[in-house]
Protein backbone atom coordinates (compact mmCIF):
# COMPACT_ATOMS: atom_id res chain seq x y z
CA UNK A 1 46.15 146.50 66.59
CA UNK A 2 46.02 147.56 70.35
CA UNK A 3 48.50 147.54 72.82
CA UNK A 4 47.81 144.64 74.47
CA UNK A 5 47.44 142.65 71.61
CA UNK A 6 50.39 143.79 70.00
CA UNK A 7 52.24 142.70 74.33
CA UNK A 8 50.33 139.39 73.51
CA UNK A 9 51.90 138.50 70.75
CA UNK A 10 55.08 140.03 71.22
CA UNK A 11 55.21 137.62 74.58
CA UNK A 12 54.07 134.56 72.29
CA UNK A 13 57.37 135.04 70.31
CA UNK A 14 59.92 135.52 72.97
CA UNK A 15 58.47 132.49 74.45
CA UNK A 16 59.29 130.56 71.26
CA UNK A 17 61.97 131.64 71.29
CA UNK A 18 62.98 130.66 74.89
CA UNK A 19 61.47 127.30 74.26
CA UNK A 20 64.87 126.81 71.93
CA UNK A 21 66.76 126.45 75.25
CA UNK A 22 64.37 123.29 76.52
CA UNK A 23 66.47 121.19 73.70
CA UNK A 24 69.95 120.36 73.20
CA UNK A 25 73.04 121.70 73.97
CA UNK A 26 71.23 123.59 76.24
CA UNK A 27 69.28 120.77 78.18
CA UNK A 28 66.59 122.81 80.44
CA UNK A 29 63.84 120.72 79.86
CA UNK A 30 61.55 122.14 82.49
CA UNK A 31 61.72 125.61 80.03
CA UNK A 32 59.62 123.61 77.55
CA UNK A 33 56.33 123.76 80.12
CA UNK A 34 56.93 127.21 81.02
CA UNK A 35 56.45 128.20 77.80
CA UNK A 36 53.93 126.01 76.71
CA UNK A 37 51.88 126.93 79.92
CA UNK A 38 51.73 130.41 78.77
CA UNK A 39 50.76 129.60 75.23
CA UNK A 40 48.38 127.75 76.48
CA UNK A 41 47.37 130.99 78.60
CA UNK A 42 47.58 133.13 75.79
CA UNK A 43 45.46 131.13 73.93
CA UNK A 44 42.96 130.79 77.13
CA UNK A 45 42.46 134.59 77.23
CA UNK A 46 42.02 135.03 73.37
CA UNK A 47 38.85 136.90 72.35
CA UNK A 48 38.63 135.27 68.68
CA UNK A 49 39.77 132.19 67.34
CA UNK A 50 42.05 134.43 64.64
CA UNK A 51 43.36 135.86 67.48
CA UNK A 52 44.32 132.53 68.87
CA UNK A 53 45.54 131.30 65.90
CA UNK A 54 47.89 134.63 65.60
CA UNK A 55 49.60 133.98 68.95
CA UNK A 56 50.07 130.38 67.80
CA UNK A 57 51.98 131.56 64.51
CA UNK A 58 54.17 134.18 66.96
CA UNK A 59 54.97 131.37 69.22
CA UNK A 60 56.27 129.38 66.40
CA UNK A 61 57.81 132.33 64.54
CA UNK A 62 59.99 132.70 67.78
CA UNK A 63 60.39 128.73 67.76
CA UNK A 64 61.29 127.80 64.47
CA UNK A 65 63.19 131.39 64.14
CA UNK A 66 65.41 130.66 66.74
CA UNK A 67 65.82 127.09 66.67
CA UNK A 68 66.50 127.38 62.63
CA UNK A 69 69.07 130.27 62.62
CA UNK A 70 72.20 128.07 61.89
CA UNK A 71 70.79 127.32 58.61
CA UNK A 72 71.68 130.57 57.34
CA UNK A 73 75.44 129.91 58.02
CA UNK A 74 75.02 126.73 56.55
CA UNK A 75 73.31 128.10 53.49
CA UNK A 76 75.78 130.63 53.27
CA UNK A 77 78.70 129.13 54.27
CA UNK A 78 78.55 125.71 52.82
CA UNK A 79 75.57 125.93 50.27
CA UNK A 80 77.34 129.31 48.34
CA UNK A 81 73.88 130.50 48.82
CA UNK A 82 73.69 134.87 48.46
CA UNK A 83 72.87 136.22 52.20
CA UNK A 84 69.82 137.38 51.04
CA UNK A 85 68.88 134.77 48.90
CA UNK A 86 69.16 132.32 52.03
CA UNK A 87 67.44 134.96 54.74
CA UNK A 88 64.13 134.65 52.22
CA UNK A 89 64.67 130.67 52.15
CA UNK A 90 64.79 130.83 56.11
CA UNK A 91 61.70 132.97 56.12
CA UNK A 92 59.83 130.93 54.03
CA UNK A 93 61.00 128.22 56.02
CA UNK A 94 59.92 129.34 59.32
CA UNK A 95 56.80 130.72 58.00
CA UNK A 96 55.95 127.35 56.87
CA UNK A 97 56.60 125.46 59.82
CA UNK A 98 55.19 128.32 62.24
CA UNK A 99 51.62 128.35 60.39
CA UNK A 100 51.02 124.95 62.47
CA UNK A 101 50.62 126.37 66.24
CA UNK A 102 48.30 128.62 64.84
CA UNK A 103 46.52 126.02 62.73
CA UNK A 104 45.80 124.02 65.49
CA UNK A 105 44.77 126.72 67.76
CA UNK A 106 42.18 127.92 65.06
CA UNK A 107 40.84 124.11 64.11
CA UNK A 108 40.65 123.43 67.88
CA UNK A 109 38.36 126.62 68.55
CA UNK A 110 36.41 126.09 65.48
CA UNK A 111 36.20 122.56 65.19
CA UNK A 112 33.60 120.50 67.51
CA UNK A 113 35.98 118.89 70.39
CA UNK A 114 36.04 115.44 69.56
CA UNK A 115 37.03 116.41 66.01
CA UNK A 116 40.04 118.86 67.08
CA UNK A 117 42.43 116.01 67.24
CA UNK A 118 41.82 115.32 63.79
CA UNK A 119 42.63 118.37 62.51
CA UNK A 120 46.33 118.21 64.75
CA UNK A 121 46.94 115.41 62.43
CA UNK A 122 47.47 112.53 65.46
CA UNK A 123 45.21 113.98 68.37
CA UNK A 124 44.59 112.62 71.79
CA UNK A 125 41.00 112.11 71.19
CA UNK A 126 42.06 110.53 67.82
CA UNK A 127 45.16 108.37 68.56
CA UNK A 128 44.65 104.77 68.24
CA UNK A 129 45.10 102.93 71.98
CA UNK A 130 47.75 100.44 72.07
């Protein structure tokens, strides 16, 4: 990995993870298209789609990391759950959820255009018009 890739996707995590602070308690919505604008850059100035898909999974690593952290204390805490036991289960969890950013970053380079939305699940291109 090179040194700029490994900036790259070091930057797509922390801006995950400051994406957290767009939602509630915290309330700064304009945060939200911050970091979604430079996603969206990172994912401009990708070389490969694997590379795109990569700073889509770091983005939501830092997302889904941050934003799902509390679980642990309420795994621990309430659930009896071993501190271990529930740091894998949060892992796993965040892992599962972060693979999506990525997924769609990868389907939308790969994919022909007007099938991209598809592979989103509910696209723009492939959203029924009310």
């Amino acid at each position: 990995m090179t040194l700029a890739r490994g900036l790259s996707l070091a930057l797509a995590a922390a801006a995950g993870a400051c994406t957290v602070f767009a939602f509630a308690p915290f309330g700064v919505s304009g945060l939200a298209f911050v970091t979604l604008t430079l996603l969206f850059w990172l994912w401009q100035r990708a070389e490969k789609p694997w590379d795109a898909a990569m700073y889509g999974f770091a983005f939501g690593v830092g997302l889904f990391g941050a934003g799902a952290s509390w679980l642990t204390v309420a795994l621990v805490t309430l659930g009896g759950m071993p501190l271990g036991l529930a740091l894998v289960a949060l892992a796993v969890l965040v892992a599962s959820h972060a693979r999506w950013p990525g997924a769609r970053r990868l389907a939308r380079r790969r994919l022909a255009p007007a099938r991209a939305g598809a592979a989103w699940g509910v696209g723009a291109r492939g959203a029924p018009r009310v």
